[in-house]
N, C-alpha and C. Protein backbone atom coordinates (compact mmCIF):
# COMPACT_ATOMS: atom_id res chain seq x y z
N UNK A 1 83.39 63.45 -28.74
CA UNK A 1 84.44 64.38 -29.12
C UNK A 1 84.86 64.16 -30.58
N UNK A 2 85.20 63.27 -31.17
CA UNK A 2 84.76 62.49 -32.46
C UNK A 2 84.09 63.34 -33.19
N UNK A 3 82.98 63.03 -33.15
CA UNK A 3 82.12 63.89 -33.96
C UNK A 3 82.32 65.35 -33.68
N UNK A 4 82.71 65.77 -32.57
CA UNK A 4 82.55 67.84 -32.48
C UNK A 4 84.55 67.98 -33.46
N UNK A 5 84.93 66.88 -33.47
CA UNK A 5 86.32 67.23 -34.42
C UNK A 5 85.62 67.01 -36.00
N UNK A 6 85.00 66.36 -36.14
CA UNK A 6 85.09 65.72 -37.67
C UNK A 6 83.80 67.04 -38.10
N UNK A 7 82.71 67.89 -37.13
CA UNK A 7 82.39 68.75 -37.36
C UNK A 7 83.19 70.14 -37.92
N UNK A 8 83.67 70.03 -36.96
CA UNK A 8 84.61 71.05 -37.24
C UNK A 8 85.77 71.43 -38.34
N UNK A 9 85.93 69.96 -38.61
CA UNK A 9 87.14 69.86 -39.57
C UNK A 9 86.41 70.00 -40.80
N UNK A 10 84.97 70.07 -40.84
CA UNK A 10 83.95 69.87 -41.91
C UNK A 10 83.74 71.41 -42.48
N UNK A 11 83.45 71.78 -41.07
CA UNK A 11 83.04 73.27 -41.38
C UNK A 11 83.83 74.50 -41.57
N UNK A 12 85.26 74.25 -40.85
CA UNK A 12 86.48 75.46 -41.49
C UNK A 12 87.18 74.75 -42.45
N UNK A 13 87.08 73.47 -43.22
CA UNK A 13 87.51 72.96 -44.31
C UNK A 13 89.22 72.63 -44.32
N UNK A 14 89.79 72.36 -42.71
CA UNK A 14 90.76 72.56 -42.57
C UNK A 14 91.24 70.77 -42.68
N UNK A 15 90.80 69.96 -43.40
CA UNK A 15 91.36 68.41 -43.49
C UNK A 15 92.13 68.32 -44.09
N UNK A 16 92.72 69.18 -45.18
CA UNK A 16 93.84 69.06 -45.80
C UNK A 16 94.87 69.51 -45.32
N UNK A 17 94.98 70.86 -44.81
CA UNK A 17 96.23 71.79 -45.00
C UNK A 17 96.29 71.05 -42.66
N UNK A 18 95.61 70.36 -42.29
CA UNK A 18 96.29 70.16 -40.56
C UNK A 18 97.55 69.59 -40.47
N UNK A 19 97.66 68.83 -41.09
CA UNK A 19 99.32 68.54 -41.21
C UNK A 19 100.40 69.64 -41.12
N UNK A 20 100.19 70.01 -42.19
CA UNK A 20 101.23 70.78 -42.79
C UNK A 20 100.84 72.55 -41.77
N UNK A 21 99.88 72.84 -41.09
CA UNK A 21 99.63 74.26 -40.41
C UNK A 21 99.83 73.71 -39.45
N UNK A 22 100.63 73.83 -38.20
CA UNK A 22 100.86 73.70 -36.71
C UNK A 22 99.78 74.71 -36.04
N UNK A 23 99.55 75.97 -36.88
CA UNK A 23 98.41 77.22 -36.41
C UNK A 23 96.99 76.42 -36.34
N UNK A 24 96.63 75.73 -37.46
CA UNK A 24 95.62 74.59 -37.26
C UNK A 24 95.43 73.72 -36.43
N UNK A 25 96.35 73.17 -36.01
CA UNK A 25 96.69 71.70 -35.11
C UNK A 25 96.38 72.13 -33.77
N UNK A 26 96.91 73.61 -33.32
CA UNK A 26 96.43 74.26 -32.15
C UNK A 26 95.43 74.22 -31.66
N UNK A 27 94.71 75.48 -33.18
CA UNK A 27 93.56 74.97 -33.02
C UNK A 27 92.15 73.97 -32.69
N UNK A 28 92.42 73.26 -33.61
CA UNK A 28 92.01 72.05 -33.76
C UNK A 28 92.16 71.35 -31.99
N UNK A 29 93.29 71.50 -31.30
CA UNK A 29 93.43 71.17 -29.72
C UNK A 29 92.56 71.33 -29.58
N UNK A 30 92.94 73.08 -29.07
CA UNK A 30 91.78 73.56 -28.48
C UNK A 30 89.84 73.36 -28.47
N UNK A 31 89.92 73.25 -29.34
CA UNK A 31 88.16 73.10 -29.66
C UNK A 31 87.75 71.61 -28.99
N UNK A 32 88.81 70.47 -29.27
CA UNK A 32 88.82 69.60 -28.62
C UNK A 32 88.50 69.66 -26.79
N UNK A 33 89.66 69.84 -26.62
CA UNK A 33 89.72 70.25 -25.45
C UNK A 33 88.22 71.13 -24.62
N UNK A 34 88.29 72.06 -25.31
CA UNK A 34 86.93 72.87 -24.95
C UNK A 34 85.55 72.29 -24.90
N UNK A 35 85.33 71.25 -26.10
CA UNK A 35 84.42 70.78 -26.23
C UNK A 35 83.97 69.52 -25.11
N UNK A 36 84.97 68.77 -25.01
CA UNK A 36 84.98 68.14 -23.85
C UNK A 36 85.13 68.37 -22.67
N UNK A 37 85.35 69.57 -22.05
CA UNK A 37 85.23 70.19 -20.82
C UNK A 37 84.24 70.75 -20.76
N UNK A 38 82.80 70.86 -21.29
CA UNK A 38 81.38 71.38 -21.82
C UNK A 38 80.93 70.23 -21.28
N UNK A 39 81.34 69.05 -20.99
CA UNK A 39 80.55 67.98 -21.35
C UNK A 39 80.68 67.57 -19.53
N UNK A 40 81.41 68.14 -18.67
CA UNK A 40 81.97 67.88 -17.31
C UNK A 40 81.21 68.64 -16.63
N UNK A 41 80.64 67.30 -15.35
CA UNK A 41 79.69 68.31 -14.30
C UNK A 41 80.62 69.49 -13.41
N UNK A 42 81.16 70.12 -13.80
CA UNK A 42 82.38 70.36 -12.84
C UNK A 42 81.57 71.58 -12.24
N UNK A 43 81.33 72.71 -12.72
CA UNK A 43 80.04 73.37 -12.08
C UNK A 43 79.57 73.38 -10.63
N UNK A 44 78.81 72.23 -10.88
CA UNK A 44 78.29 71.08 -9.58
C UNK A 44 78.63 71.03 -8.80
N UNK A 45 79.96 70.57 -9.20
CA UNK A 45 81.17 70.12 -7.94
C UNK A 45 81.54 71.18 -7.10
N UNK A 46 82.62 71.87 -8.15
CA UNK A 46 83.07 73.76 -7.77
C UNK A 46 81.90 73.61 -6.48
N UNK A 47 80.54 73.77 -6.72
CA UNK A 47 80.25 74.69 -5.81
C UNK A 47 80.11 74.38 -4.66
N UNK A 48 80.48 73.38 -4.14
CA UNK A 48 80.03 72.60 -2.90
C UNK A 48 81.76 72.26 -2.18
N UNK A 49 82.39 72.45 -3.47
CA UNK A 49 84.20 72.26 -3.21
C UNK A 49 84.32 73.13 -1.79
N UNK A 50 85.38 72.37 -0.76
CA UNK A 50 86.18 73.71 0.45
C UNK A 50 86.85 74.61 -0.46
N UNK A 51 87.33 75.74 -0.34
CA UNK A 51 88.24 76.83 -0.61
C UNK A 51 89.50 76.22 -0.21
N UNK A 52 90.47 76.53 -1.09
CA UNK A 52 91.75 75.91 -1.22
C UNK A 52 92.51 76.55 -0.04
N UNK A 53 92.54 77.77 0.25
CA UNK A 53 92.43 78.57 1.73
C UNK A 53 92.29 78.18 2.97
N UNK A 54 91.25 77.35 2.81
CA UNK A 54 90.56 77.40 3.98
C UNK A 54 90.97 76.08 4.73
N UNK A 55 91.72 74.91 3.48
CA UNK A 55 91.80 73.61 3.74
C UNK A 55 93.01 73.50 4.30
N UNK A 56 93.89 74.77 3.32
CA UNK A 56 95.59 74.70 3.59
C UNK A 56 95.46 75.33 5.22
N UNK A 57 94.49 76.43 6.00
CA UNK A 57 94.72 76.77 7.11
C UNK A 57 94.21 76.13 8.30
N UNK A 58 93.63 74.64 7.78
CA UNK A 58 92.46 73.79 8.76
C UNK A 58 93.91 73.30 9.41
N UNK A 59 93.58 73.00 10.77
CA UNK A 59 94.48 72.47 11.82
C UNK A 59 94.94 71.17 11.72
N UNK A 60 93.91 70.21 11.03
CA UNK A 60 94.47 69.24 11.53
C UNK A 60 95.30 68.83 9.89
N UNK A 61 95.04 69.76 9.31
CA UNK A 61 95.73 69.30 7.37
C UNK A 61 97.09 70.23 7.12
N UNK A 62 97.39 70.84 7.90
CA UNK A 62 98.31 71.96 8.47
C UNK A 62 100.24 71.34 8.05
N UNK A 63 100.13 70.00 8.54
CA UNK A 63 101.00 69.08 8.78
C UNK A 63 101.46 68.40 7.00
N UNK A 64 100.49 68.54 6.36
CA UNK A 64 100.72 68.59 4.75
C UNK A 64 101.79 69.62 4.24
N UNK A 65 101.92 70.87 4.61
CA UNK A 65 101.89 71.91 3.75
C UNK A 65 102.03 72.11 3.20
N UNK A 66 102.45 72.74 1.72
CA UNK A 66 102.27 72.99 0.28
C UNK A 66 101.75 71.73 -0.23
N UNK A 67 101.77 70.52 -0.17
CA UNK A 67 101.08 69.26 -0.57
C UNK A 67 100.24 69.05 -1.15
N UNK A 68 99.52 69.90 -0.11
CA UNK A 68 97.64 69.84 -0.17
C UNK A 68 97.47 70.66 -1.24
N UNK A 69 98.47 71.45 -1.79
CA UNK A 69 97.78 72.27 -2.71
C UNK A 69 98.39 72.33 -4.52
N UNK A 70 98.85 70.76 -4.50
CA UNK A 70 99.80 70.27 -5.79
C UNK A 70 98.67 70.10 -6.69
N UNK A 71 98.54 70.68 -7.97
CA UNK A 71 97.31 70.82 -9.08
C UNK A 71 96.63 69.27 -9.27
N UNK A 72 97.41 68.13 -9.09
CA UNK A 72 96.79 67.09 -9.51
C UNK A 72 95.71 66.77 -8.22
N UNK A 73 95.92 67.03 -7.22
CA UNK A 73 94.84 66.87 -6.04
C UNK A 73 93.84 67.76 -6.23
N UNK A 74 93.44 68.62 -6.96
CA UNK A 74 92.77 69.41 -7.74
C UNK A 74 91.81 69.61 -8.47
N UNK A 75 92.30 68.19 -9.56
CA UNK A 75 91.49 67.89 -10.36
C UNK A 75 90.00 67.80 -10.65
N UNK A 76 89.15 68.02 -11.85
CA UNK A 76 87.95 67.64 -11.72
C UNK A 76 87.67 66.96 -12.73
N UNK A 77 88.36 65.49 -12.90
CA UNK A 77 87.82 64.91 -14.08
C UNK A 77 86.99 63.44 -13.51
N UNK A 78 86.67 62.42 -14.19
CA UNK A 78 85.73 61.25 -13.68
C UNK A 78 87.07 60.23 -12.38
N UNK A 79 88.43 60.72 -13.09
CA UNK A 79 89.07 59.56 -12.39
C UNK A 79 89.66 60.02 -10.93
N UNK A 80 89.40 61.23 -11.07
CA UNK A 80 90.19 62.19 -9.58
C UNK A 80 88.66 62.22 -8.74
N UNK A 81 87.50 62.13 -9.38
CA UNK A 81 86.62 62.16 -8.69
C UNK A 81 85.47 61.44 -7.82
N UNK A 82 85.74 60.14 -8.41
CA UNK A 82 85.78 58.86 -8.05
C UNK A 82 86.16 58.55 -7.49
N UNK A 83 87.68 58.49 -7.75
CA UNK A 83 88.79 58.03 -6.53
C UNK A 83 88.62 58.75 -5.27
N UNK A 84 88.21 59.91 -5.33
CA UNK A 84 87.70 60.95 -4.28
C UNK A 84 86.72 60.27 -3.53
N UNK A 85 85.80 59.62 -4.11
CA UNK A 85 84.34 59.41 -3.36
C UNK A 85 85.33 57.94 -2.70
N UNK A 86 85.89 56.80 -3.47
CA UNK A 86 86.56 55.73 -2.99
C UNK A 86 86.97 56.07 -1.44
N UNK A 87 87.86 57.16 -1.69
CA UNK A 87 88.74 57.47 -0.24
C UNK A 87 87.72 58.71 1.02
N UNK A 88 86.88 58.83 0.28
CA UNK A 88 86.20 59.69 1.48
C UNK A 88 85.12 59.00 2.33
N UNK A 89 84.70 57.96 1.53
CA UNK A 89 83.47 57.26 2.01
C UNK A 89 84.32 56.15 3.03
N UNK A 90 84.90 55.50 2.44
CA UNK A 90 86.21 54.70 3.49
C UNK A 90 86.46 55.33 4.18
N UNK A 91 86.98 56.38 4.35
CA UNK A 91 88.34 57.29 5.49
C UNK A 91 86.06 57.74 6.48
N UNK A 92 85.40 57.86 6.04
CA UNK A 92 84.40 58.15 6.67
C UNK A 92 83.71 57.03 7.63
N UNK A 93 83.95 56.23 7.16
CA UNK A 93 83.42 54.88 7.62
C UNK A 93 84.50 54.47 9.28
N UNK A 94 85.62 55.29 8.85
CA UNK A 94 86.74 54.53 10.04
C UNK A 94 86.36 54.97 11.32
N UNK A 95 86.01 54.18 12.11
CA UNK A 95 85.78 54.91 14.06
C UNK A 95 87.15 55.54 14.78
N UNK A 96 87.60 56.80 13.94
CA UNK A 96 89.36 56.75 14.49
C UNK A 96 89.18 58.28 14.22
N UNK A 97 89.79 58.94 15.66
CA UNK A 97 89.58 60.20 15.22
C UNK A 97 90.21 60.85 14.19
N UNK A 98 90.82 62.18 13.74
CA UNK A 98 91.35 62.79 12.87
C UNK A 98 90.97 62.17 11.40
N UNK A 99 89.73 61.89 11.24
CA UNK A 99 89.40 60.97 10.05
C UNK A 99 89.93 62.15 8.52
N UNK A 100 89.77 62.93 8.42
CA UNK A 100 89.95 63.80 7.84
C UNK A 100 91.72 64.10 7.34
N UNK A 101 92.51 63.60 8.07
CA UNK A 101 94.02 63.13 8.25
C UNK A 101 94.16 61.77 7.16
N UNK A 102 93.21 60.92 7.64
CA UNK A 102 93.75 59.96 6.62
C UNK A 102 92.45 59.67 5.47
N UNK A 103 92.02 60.45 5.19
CA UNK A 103 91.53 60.98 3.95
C UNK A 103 92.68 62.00 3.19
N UNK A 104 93.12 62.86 3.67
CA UNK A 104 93.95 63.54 2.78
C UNK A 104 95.22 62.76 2.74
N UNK A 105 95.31 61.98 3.52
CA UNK A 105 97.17 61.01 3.05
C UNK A 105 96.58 60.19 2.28
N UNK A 106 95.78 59.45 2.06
CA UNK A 106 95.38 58.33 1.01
C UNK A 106 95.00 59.18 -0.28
N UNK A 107 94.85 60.51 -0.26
CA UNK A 107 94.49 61.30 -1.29
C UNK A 107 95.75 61.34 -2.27
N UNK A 108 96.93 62.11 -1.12
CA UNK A 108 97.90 62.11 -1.55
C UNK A 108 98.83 60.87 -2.01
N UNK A 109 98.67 59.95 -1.86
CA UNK A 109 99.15 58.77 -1.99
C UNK A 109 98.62 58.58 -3.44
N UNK A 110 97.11 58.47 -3.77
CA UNK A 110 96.36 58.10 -4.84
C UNK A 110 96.15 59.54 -6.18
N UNK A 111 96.86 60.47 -5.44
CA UNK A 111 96.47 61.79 -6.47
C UNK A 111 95.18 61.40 -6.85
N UNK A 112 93.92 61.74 -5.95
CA UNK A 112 92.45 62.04 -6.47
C UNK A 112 92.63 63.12 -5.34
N UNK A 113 91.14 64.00 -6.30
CA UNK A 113 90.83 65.14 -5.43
C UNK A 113 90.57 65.53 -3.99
N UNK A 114 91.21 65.98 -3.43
CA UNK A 114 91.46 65.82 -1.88
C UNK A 114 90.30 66.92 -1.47
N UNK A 115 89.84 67.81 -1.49
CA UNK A 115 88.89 68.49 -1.48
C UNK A 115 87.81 67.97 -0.98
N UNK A 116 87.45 66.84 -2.02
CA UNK A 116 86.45 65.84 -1.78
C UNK A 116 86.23 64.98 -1.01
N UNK A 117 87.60 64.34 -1.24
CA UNK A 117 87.93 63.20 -0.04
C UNK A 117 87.81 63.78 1.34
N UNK A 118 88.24 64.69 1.52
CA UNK A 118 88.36 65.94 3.24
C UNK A 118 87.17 65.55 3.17
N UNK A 119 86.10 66.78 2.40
CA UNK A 119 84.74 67.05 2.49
C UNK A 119 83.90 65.64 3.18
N UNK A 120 83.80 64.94 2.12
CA UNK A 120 83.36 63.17 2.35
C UNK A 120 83.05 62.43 3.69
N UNK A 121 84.22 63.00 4.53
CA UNK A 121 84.73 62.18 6.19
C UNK A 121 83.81 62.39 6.85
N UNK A 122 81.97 64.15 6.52
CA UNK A 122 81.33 64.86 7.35
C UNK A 122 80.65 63.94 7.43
N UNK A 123 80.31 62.73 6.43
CA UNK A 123 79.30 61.86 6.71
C UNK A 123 79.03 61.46 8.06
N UNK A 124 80.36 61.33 9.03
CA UNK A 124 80.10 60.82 9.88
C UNK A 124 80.50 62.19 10.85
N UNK A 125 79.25 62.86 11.13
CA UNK A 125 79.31 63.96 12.07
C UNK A 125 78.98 64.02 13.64
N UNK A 126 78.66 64.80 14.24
CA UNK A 126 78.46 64.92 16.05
C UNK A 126 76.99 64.17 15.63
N UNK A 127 76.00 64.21 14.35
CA UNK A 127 74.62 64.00 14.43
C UNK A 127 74.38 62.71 14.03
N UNK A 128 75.63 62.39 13.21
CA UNK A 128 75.32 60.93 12.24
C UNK A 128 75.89 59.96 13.09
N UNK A 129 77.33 60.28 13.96
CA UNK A 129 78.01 59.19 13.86
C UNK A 129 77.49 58.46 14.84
N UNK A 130 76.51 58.39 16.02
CA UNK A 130 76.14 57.20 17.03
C UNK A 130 75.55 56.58 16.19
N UNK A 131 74.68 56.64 15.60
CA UNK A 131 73.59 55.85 14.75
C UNK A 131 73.92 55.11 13.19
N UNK A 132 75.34 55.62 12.53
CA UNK A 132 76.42 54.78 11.67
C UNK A 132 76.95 53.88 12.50
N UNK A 133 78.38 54.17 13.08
CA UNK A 133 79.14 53.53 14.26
C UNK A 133 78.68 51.99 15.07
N UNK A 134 77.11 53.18 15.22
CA UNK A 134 76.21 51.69 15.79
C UNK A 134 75.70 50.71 15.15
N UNK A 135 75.58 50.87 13.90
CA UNK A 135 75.21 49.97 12.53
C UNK A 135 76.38 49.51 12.43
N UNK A 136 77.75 49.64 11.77
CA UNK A 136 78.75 48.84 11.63
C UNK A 136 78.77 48.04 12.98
N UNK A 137 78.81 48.72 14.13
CA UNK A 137 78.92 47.65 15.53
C UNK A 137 77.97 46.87 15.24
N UNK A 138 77.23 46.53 15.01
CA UNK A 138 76.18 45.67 14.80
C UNK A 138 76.13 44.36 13.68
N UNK A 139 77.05 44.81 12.76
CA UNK A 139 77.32 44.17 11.21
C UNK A 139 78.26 43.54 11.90
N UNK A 140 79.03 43.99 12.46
CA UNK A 140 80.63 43.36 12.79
C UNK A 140 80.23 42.02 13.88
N UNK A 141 79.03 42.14 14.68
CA UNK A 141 78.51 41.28 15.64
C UNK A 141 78.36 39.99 15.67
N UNK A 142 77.11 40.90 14.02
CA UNK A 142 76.66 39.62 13.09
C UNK A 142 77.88 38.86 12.19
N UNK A 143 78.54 39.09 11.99
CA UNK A 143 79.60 38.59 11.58
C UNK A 143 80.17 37.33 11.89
N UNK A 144 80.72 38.14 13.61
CA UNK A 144 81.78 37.26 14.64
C UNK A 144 80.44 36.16 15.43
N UNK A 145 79.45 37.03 15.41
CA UNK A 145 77.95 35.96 16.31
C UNK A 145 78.65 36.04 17.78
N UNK A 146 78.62 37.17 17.89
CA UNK A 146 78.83 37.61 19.32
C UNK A 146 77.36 38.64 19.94
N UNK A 147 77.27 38.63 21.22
CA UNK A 147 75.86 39.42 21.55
C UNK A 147 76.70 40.87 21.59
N UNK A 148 75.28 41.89 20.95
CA UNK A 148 75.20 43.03 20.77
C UNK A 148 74.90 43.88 22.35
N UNK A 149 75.80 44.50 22.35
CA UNK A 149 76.09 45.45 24.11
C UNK A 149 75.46 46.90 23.86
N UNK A 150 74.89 47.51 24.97
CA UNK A 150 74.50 48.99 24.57
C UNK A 150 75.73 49.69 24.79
N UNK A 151 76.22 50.51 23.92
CA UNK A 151 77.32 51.18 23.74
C UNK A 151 77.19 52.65 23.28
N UNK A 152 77.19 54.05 23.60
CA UNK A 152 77.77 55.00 23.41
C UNK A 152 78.91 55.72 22.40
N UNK A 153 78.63 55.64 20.96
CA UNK A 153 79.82 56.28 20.85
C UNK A 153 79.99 57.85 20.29
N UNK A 154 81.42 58.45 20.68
CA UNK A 154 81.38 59.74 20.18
C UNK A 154 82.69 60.17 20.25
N UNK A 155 83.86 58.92 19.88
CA UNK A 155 85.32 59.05 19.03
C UNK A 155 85.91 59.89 20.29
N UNK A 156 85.91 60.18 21.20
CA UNK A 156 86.96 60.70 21.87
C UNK A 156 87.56 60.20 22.21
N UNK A 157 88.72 60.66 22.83
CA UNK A 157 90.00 60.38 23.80
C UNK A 157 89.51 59.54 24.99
N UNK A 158 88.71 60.32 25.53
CA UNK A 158 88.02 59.45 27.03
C UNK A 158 87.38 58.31 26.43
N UNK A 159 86.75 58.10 25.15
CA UNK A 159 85.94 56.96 24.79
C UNK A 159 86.83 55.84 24.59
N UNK A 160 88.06 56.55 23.95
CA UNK A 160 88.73 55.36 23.73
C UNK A 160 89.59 54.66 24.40
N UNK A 161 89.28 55.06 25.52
CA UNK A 161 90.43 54.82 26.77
C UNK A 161 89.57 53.81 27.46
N UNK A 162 88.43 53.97 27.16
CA UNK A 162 87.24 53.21 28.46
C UNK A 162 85.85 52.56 27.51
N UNK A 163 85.25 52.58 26.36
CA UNK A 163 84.90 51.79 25.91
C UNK A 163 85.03 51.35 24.33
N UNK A 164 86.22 51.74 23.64
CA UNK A 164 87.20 50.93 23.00
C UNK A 164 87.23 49.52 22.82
N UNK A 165 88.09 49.32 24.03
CA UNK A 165 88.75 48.15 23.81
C UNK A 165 87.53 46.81 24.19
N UNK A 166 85.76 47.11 24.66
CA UNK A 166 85.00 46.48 24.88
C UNK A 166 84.64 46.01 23.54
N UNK A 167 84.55 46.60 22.45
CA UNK A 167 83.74 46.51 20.97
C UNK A 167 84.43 46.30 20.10
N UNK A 168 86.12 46.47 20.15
CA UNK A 168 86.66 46.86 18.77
C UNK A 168 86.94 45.93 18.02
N UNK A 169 86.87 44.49 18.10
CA UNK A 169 86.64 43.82 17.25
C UNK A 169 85.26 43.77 15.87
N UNK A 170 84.27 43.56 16.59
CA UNK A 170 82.82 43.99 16.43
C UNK A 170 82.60 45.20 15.23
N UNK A 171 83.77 46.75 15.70
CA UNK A 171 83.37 47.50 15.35
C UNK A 171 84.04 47.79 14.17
N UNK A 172 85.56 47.31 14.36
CA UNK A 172 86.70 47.57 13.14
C UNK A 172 85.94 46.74 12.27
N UNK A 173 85.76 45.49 12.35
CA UNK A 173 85.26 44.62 11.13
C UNK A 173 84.05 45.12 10.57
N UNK A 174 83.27 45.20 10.72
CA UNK A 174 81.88 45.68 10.57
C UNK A 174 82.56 47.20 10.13
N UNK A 175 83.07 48.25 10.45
CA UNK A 175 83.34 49.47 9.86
C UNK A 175 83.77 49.21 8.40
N UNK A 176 85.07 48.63 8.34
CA UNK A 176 86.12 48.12 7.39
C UNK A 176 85.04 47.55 6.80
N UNK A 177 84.06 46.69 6.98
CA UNK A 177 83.21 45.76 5.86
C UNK A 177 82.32 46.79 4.89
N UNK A 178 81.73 48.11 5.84
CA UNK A 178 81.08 48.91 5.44
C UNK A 178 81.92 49.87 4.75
N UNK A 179 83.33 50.31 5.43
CA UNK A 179 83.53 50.77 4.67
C UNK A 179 83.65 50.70 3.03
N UNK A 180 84.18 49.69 2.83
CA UNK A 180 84.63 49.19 1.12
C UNK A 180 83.29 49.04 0.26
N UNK A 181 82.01 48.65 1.40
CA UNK A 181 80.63 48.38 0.65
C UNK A 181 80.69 49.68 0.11
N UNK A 182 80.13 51.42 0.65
CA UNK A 182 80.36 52.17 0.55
C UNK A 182 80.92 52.92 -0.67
N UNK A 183 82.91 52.11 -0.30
CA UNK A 183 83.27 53.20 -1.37
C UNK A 183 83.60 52.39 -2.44
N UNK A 184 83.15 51.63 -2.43
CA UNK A 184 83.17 50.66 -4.00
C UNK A 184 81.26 51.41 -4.76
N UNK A 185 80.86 51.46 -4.00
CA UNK A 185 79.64 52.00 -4.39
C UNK A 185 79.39 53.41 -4.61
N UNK A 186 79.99 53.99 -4.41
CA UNK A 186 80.68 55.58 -4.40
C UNK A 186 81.25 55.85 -5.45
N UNK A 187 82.40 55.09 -6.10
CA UNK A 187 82.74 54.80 -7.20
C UNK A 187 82.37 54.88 -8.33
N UNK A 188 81.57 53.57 -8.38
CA UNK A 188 80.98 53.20 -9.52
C UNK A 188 79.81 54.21 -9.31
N UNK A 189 78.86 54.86 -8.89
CA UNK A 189 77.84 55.99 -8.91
C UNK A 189 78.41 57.11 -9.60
N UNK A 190 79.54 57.48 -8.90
CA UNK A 190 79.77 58.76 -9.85
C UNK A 190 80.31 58.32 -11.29
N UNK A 191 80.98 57.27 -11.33
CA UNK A 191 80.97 57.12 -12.54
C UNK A 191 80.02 56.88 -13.44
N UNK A 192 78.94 56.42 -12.96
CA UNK A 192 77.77 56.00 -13.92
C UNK A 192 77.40 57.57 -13.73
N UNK A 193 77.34 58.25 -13.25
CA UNK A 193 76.54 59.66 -13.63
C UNK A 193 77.23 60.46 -14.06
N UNK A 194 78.42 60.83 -14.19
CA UNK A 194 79.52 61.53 -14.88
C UNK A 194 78.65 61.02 -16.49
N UNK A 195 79.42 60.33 -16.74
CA UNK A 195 78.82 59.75 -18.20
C UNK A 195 77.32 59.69 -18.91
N UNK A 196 76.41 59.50 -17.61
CA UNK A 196 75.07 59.90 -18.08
C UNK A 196 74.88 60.97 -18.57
N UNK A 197 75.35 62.62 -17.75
CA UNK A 197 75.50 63.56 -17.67
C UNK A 197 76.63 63.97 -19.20
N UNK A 198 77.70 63.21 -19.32
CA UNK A 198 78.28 63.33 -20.23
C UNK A 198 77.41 63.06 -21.58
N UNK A 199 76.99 61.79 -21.60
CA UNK A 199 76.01 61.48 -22.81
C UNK A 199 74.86 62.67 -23.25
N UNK A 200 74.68 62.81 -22.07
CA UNK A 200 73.67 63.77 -22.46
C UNK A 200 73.23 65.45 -22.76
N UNK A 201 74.87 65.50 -22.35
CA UNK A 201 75.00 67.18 -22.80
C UNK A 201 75.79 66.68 -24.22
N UNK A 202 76.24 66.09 -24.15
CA UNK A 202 76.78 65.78 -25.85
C UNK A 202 75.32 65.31 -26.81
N UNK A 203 74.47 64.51 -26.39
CA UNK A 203 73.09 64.75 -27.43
C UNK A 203 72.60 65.92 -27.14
N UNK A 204 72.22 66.58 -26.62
CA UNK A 204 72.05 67.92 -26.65
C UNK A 204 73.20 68.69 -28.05
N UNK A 205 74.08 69.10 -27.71
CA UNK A 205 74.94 69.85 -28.62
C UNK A 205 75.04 68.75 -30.02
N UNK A 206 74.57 67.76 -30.31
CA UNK A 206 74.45 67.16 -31.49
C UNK A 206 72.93 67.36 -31.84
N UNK A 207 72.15 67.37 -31.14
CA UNK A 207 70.99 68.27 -31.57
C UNK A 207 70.74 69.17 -32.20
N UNK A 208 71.55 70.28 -31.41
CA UNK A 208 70.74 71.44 -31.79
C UNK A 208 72.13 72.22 -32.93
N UNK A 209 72.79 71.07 -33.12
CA UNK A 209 73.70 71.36 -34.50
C UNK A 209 72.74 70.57 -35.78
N UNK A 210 72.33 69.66 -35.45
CA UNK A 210 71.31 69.03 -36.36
C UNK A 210 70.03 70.13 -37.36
N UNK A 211 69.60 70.87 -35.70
CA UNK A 211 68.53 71.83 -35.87
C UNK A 211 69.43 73.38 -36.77
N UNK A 212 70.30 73.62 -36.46
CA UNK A 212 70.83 74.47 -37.47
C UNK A 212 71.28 74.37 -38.78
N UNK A 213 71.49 73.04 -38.81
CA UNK A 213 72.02 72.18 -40.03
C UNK A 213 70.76 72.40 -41.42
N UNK A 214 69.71 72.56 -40.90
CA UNK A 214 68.38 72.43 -41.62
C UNK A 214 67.78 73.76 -42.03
């Protein structure tokens, strides 16, 4: 951003009179601003985002209301989006129903993008979750060095009434262990690719200012 200011300030010759023009200084924002929002996968994101609609009328996020829809939960920058992957991959990892509930309260708690965080929880779906569930049960085993039981799971009411309380040591630890592996790793990924992505649409546009330059 640096350089697309000191370009700029080069090429409308405006280094003297920015002080003293507030009409400049605006300016001068703006291009900032613009230039660095060029540089954001946000695109990407947008398109895979829930509809703000659709999240405020979901049943079980209902209990938020106007909340869910405060601009900073919104956001699409590296630190709302991150924090997003932090709390979705965790809140995904938990064997507890309404997972999607405490993805959006830890959202709201942390102001990162809740969108994401919601979205995030599908990891663990009707298709994924015996064969996750059963991996953390398994981690959590190895852990405590207790023997591994054939177990069923599929988060209901009846499940948890009747084989619950057989595993849940096993399963909380081992979840909770996975979870944090997860969203510490979730984290730091999007951040390393935000910035790759950043680096590299900014050599690009220092390029092909180079190539006009000539």
């Amino acid at each position: 951003m640096l350089y697309d200011t000191l370009m700029y300030l080069r090429k409308y010759g405006q280094h003297d009179s920015i002080q003293g023009n507030s009409k400049n200084i605006i300016t001068l924002k703006k291009h900032q601003y613009h230039t660095a929002s060029d540089y954001m996968p946000r695109k990407l994101i947008k398109k895979y985002m829930p509809n703000e609609q659709a999240l405020k009328r979901h049943k079980y996020l209902r209990v938020f209301g106007k909340h869910i829809l405060t601009p900073n939960l919104w956001h699409l920058n590296k630190r709302s989006v991150s924090g997003a992957f932090t709390v979705g991959l965790f809140s995904a990892f938990m064997p507890i129903p309404f997972q999607m509930v405490l993805a959006a309260s830890i959202a709201l708690v942390y102001k990162v993008n809740l969108p994401i965080s919601v979205a995030l929880v599908w990891i663990t779906n009707p298709l994924t979750m015996a064969p996750i569930f059963y991996f953390t049960y398994v981690i959590g085993t190895w852990i405590l060095d207790t023997p591994v039981t054939n177990v069923e799971f599929t988060l209901s009411l009846d499940w948890f009434q009747h084989e619950f309380s057989k595993i849940w040591q096993p399963l909380l630890l081992g979840s909770f262990i996975t979870g944090i592996v997860a969203s510490v790793s979730g984290n730091f990924f999007v951040r390393f690719v935000w910035r790759y992505i950043v680096v590299q649409n900014w050599q690009k546009r220092k390029n092909k200012r180079l190539l006009k330059s000539k």
